[in-house]
N, C-alpha and C. Protein backbone atom coordinates (compact mmCIF):
# COMPACT_ATOMS: atom_id res chain seq x y z
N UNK A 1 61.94 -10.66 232.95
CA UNK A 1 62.05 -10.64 234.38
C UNK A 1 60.96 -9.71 234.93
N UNK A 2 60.40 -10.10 235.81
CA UNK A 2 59.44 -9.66 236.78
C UNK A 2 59.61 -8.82 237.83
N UNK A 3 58.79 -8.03 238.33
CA UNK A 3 59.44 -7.50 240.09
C UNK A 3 58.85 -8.66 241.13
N UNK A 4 57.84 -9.80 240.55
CA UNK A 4 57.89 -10.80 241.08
C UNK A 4 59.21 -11.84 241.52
N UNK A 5 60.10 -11.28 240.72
CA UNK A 5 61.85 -11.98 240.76
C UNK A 5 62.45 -11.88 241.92
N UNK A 6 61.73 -10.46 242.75
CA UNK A 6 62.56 -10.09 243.05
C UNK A 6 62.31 -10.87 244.89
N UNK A 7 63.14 -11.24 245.81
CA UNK A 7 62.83 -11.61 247.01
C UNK A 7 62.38 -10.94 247.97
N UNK A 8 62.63 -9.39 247.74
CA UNK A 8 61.59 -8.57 248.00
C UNK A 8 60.66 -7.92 248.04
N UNK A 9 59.97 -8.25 246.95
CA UNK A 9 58.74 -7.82 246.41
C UNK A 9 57.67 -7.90 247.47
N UNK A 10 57.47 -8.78 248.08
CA UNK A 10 56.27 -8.76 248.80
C UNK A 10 55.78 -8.09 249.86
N UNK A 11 56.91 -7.33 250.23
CA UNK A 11 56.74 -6.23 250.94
C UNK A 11 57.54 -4.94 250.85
N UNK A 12 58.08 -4.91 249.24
CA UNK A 12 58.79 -3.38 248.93
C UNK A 12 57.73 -2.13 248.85
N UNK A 13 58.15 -1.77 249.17
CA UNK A 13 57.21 -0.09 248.84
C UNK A 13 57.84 1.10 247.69
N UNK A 14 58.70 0.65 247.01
CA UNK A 14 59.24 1.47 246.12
C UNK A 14 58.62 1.57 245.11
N UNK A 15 59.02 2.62 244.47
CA UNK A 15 57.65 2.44 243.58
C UNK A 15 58.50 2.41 242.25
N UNK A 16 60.05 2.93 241.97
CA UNK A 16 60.41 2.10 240.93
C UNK A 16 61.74 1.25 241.10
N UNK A 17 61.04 -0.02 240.35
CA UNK A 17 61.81 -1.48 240.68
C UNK A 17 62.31 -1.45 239.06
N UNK A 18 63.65 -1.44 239.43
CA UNK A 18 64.34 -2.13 237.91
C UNK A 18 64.36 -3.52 237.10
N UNK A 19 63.09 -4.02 237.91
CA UNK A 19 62.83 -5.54 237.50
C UNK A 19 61.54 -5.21 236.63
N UNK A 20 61.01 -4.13 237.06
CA UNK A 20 59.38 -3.89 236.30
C UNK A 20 59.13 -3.81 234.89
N UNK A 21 58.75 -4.45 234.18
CA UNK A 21 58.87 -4.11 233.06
C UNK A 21 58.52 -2.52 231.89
N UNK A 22 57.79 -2.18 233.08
CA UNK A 22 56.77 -1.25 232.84
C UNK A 22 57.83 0.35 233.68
N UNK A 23 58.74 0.49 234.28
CA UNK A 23 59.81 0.92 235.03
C UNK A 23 59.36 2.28 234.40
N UNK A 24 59.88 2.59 233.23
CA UNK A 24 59.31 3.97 232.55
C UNK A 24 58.28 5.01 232.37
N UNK A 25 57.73 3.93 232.77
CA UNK A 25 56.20 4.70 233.27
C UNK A 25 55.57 4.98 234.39
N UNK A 26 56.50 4.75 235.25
CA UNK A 26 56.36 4.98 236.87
C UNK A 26 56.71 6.46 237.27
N UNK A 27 56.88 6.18 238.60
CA UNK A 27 57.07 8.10 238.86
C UNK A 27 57.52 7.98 240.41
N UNK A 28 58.55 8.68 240.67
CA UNK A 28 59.28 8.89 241.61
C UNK A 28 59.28 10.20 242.63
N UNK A 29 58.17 9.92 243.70
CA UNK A 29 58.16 11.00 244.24
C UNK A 29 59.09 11.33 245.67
N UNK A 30 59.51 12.82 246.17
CA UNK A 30 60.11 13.31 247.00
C UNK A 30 59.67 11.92 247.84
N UNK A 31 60.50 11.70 249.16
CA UNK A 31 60.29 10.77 250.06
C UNK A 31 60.13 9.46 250.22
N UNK A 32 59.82 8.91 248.89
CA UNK A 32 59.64 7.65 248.70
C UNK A 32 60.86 7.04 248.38
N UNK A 33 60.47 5.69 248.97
CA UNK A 33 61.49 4.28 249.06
C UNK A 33 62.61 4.27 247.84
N UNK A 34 63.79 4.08 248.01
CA UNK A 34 64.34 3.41 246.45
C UNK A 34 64.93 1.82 246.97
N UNK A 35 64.33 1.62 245.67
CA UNK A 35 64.43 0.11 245.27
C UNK A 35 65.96 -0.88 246.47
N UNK A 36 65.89 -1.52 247.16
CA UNK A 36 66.84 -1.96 248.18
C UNK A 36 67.52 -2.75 246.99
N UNK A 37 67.57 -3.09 246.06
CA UNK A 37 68.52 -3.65 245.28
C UNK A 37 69.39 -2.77 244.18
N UNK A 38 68.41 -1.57 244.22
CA UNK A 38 69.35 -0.70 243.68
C UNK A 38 70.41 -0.28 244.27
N UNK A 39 70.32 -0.24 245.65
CA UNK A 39 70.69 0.54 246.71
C UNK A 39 72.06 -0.61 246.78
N UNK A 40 71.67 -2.12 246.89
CA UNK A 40 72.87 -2.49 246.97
C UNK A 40 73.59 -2.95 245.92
N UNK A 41 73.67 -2.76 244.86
CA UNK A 41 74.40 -3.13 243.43
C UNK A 41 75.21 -2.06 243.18
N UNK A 42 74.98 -0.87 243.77
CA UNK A 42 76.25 0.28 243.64
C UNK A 42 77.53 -0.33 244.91
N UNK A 43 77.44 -1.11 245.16
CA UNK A 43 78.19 -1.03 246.52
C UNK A 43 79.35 -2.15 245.58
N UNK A 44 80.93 -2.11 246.47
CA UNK A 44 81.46 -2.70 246.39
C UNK A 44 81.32 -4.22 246.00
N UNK A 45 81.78 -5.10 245.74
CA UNK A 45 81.70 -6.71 245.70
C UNK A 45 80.14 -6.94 245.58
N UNK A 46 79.05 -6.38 245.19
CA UNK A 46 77.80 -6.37 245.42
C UNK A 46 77.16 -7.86 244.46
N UNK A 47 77.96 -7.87 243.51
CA UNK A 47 77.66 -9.62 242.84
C UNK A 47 77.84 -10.54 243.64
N UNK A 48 78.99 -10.43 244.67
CA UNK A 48 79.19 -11.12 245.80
C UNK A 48 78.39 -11.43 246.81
N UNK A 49 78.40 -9.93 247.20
CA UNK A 49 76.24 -10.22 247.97
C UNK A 49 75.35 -10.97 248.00
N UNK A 50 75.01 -10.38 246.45
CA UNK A 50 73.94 -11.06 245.68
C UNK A 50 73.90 -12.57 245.96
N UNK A 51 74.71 -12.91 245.34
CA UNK A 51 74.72 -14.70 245.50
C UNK A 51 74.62 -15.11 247.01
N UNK A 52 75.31 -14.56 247.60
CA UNK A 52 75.61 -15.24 248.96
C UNK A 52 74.28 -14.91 249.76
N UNK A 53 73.02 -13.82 249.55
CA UNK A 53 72.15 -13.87 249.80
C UNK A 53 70.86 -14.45 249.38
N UNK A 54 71.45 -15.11 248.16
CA UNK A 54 70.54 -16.61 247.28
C UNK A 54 69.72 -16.07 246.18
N UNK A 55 70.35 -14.55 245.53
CA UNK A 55 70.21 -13.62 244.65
C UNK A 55 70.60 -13.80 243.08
N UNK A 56 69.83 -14.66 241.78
CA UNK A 56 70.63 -15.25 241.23
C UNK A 56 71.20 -13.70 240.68
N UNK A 57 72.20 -14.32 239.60
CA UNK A 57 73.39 -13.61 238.88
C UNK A 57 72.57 -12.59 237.54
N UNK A 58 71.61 -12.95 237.25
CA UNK A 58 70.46 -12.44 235.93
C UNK A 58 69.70 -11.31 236.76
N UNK A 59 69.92 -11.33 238.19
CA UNK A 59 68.43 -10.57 238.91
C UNK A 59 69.92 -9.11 239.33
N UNK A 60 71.00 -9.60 239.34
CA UNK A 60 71.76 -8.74 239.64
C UNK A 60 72.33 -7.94 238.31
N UNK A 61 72.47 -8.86 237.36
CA UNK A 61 72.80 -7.91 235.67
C UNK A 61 71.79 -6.80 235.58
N UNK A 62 70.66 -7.50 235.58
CA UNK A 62 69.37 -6.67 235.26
C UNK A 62 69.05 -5.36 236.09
N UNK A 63 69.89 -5.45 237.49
CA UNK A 63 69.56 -4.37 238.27
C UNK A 63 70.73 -3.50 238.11
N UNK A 64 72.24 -4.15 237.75
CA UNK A 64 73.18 -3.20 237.07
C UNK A 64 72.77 -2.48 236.26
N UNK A 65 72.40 -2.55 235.00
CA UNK A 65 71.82 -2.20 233.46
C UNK A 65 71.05 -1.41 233.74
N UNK A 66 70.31 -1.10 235.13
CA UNK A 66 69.07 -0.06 235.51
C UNK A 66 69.66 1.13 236.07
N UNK A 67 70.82 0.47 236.36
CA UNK A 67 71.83 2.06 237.44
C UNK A 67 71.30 3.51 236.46
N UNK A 68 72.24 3.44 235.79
CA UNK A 68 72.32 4.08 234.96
C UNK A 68 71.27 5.02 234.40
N UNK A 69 70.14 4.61 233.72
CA UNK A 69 69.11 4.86 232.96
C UNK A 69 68.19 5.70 234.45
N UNK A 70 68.15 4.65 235.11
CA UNK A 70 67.26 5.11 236.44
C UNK A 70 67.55 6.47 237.24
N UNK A 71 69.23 6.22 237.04
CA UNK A 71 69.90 7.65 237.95
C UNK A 71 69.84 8.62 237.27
N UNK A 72 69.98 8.90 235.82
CA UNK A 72 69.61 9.72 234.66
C UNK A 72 68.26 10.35 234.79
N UNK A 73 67.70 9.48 235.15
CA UNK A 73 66.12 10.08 235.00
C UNK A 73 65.16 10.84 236.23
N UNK A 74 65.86 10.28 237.35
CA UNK A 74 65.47 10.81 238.58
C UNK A 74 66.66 11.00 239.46
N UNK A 75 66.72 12.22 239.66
CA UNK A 75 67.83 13.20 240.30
C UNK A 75 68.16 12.15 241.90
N UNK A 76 66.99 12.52 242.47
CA UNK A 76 66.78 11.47 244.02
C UNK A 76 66.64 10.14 243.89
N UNK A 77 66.51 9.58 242.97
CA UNK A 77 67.28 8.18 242.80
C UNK A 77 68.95 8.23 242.60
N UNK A 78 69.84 9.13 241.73
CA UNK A 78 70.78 8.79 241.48
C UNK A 78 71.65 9.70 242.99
N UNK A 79 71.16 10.60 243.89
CA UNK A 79 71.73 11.19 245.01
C UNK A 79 71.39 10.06 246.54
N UNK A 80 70.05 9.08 245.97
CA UNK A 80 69.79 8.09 247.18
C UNK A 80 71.26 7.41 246.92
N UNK A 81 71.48 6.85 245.65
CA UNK A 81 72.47 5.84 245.43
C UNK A 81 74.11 6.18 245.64
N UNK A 82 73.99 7.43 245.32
CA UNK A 82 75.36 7.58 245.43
C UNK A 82 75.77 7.59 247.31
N UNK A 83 74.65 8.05 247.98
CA UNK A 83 74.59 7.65 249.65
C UNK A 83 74.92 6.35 249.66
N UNK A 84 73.87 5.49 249.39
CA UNK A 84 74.13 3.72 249.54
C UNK A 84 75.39 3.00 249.09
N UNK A 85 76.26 3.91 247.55
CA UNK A 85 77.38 3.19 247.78
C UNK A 85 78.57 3.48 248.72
N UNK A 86 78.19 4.23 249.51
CA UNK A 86 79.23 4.67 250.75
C UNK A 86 79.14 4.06 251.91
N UNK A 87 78.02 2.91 252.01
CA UNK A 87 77.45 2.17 253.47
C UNK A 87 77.97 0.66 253.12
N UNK A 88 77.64 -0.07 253.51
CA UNK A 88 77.95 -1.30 253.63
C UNK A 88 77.02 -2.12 253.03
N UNK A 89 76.86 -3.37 253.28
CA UNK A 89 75.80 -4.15 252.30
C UNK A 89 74.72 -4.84 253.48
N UNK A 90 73.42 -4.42 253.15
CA UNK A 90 72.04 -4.96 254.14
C UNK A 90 71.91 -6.80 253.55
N UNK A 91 72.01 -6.93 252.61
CA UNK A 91 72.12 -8.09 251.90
C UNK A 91 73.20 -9.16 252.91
N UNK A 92 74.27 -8.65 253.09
CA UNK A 92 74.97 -9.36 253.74
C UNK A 92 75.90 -8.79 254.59
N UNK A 93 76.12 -8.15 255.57
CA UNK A 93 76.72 -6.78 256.35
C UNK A 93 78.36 -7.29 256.57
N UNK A 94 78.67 -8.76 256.06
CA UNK A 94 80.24 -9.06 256.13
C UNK A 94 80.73 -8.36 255.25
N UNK A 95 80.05 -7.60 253.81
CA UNK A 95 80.43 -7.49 252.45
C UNK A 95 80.68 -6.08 252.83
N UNK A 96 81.77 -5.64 251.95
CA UNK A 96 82.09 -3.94 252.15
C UNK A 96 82.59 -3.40 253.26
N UNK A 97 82.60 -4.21 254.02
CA UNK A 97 83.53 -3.70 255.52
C UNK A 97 84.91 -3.54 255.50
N UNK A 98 85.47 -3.11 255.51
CA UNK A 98 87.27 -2.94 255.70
C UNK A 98 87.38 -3.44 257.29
N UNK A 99 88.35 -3.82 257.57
CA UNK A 99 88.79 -4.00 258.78
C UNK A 99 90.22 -3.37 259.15
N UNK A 100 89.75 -2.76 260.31
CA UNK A 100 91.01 -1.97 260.99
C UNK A 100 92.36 -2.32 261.37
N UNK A 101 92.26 -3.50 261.09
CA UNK A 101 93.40 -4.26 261.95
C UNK A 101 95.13 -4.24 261.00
């Protein structure tokens, strides 16, 4: 898998993508972007997302399997994420909402 996979690639600015093959050898500085698919695969029902935003099911394993390793390794990746799983989903903003009613 590619960061070409990804439907955002063509205009992400992050500089590490859990699609890259090369991911390990990148470098994560203060201020910079994290990956918008990282951001939403911590979230609730986020396989759910995925699909319903035309995200196959392999592009979402692959970005699970990165949680981990990625948040381990860079402090402000794993403190961006733990923010993002407390918001709702940009992918699809019906997903993760509770309703008051």
């Amino acid at each position: 898998m590619m960061t070409t996979d990804c439907k955002f690639w063509p205009r992400c600015s992050a500089p590490i993508c859990p699609l890259d093959p090369q991911v390990n050898e990148r470098q994560h500085l203060p201020g910079e972007p994290i990956c918008r698919l990282l951001c939403e695969v911590v979230k609730p029902d986020s396989l759910s997302a995925f699909v319903a935003a035309g995200i196959g099911e392999d592009v979402h394993a692959k970005v699970s399997a990165a949680v981990l390793p990625l948040s381990a390794r860079w402090g402000r990746i794993r403190q961006g994420l733990d923010r993002a799983a407390k918001t709702g989903s940009v992918l699809n903003p019906s997903f993760g909402k509770t309703s008051d009613a």
